[in-house]
Protein backbone atom coordinates (compact mmCIF):
# COMPACT_ATOMS: atom_id res chain seq x y z
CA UNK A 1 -42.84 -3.94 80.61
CA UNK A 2 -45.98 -1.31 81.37
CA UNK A 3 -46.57 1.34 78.46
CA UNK A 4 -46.97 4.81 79.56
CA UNK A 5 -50.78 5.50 80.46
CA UNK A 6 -50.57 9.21 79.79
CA UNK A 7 -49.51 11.96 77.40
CA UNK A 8 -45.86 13.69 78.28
CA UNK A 9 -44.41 16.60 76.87
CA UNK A 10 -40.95 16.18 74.90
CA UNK A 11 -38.64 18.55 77.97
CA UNK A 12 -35.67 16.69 78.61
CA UNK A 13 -35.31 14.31 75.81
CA UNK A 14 -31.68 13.64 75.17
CA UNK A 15 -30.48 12.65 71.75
CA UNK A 16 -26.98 11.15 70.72
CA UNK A 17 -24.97 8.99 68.24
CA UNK A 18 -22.44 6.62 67.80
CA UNK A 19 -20.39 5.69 64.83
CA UNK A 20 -20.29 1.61 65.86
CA UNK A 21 -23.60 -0.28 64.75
CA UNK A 22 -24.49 -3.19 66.62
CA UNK A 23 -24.28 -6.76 66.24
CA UNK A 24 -27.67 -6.95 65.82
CA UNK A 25 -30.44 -4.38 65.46
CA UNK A 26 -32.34 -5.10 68.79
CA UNK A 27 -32.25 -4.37 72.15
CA UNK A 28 -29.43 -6.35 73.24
CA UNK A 29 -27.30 -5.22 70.20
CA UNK A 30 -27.79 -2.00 70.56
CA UNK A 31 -26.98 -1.97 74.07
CA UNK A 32 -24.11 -4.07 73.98
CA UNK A 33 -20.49 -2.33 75.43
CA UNK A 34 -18.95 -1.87 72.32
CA UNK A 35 -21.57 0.91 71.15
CA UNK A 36 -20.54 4.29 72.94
CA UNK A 37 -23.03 7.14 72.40
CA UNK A 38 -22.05 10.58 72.64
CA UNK A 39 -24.64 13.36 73.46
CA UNK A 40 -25.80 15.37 71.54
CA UNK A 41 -26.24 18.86 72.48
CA UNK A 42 -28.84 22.09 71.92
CA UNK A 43 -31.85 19.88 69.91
CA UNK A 44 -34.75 22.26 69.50
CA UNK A 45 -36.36 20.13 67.66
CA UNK A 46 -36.61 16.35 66.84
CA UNK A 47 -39.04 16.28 64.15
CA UNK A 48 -40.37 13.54 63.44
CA UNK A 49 -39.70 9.43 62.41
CA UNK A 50 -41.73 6.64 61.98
CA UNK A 51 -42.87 4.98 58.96
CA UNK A 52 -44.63 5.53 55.72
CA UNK A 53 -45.84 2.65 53.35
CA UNK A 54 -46.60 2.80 49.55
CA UNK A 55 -49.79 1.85 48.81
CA UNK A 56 -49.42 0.64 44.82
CA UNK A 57 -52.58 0.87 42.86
CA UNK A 58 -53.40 -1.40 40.25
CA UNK A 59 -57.05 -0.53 37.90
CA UNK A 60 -58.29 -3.12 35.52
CA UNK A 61 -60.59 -2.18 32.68
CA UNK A 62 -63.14 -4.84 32.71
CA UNK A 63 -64.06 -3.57 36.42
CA UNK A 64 -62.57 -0.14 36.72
CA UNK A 65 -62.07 -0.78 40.44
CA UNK A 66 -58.76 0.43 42.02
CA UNK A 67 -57.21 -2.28 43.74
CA UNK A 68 -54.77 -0.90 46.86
CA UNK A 69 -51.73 -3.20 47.47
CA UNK A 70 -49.13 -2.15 50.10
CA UNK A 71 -46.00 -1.66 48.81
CA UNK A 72 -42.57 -0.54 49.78
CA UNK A 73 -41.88 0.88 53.63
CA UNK A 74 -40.07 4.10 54.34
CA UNK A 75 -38.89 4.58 57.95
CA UNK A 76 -38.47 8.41 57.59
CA UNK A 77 -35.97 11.38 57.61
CA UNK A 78 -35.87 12.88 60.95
CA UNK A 79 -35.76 16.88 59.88
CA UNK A 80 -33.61 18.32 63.58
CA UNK A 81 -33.10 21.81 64.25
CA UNK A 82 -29.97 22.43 66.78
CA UNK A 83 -28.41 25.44 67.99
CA UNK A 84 -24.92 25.70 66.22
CA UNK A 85 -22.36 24.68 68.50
CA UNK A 86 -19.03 23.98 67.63
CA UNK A 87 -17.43 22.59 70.81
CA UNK A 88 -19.87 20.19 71.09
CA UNK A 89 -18.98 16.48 70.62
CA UNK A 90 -22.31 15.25 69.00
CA UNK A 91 -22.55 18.15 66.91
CA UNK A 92 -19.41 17.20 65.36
CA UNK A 93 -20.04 13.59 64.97
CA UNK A 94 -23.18 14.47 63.01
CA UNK A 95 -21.17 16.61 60.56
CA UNK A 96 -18.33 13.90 60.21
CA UNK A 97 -21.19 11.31 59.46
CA UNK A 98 -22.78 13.86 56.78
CA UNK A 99 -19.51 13.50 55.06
CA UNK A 100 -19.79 9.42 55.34
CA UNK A 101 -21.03 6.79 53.40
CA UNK A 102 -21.67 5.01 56.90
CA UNK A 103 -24.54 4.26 58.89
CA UNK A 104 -24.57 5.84 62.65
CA UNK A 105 -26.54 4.39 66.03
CA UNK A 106 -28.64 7.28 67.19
CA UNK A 107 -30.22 6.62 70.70
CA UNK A 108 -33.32 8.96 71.45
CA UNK A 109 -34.48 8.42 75.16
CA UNK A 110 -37.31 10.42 76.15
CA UNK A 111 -37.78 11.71 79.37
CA UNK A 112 -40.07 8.52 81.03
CA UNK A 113 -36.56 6.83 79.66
CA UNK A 114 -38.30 5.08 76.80
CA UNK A 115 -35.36 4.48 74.01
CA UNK A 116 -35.44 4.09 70.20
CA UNK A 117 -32.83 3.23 68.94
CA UNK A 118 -32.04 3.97 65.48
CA UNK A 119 -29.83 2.95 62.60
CA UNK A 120 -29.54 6.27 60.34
CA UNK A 121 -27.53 8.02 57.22
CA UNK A 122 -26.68 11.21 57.85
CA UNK A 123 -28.27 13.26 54.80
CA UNK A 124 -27.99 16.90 55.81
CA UNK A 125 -25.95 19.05 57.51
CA UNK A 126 -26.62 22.97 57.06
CA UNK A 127 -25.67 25.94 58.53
CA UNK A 128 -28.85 28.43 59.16
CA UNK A 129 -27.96 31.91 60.06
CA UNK A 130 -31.08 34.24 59.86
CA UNK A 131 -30.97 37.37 60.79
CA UNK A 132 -29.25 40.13 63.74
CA UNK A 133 -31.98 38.70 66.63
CA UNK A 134 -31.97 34.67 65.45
CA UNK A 135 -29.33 32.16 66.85
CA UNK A 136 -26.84 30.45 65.01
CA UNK A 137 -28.93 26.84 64.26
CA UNK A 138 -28.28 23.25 61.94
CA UNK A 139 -30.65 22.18 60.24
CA UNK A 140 -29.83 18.23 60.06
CA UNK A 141 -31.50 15.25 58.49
CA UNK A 142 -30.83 11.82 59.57
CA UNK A 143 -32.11 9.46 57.23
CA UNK A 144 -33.93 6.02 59.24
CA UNK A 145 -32.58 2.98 57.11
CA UNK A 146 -34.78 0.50 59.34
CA UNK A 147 -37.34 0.06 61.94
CA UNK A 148 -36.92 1.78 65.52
CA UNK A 149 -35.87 -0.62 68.38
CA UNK A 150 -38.28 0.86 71.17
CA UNK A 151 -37.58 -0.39 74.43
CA UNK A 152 -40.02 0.81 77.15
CA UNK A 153 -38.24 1.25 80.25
CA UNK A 154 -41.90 1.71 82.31
């Protein structure tokens, strides 16, 4: 399928999560009838996922040159900020998952419908109340345990 040509902005992103993983961690898996997502509602922000490598050094004395290996891969903690809603359905899936040992499906489709899907741990789930003129937000962390599936829908 075509890649986008141009920048877009983030409006109307949707996120949501399921508690069944897939068969398999692709396209079709993901996909497949069995995994039910439920929405997500009032994301302010997504932060951000992707991944981050080790690079392991190595320096031996006879040259004294540091040798750069890659190393282990870390696919990222997305850091979300949500406006506190209790009747939402999404919002209480991620705090039952923050009490799990399971991994969750998230599904992040942005708004020229390109998905990732994403196989996560929910690691935090906190309650931020500021002060008399903030709104009630969560500040959530869901912990990537693998590679994205990205399927452009262009």
């Amino acid at each position: 399928m075509a890649q986008r040509t141009v920048v877009e902005t983030i409006s109307g992103a949707t996120l949501a999560i399921s508690a069944t993983i897939p068969a398999t961690y692709d396209q079709a898996g993901y996909e497949a009838t069995n995994v039910v997502f439920t929405a997500i509602g009032e994301v302010e922000n997504y932060g951000n996922h992707g991944v981050n490598k080790t690079i392991v050094e190595f320096t031996p004395v006879d040259t004294s040159v540091v040798t750069k290996l890659s190393g282990s891969k870390n696919y990222g903690t997305m850091a979300l900020t949500l406006g506190y809603l209790p009747s939402d359905a999404g919002q209480a899936l991620l705090l039952t998952a923050s009490e799990s040992v399971a991994h969750y499906s998230i599904k992040l489709t942005y708004p020229d419908t390109e998905v990732h899907y994403l196989d996560v741990i929910v690691a935090k789930f906190e309650y931020q109340d500021g002060s008399v003129n903030d709104v009630q937000r969560l500040s959530v962390d869901i912990a990537l345990t693998r590679a994205p599936v990205i399927v452009s829908q262009v």
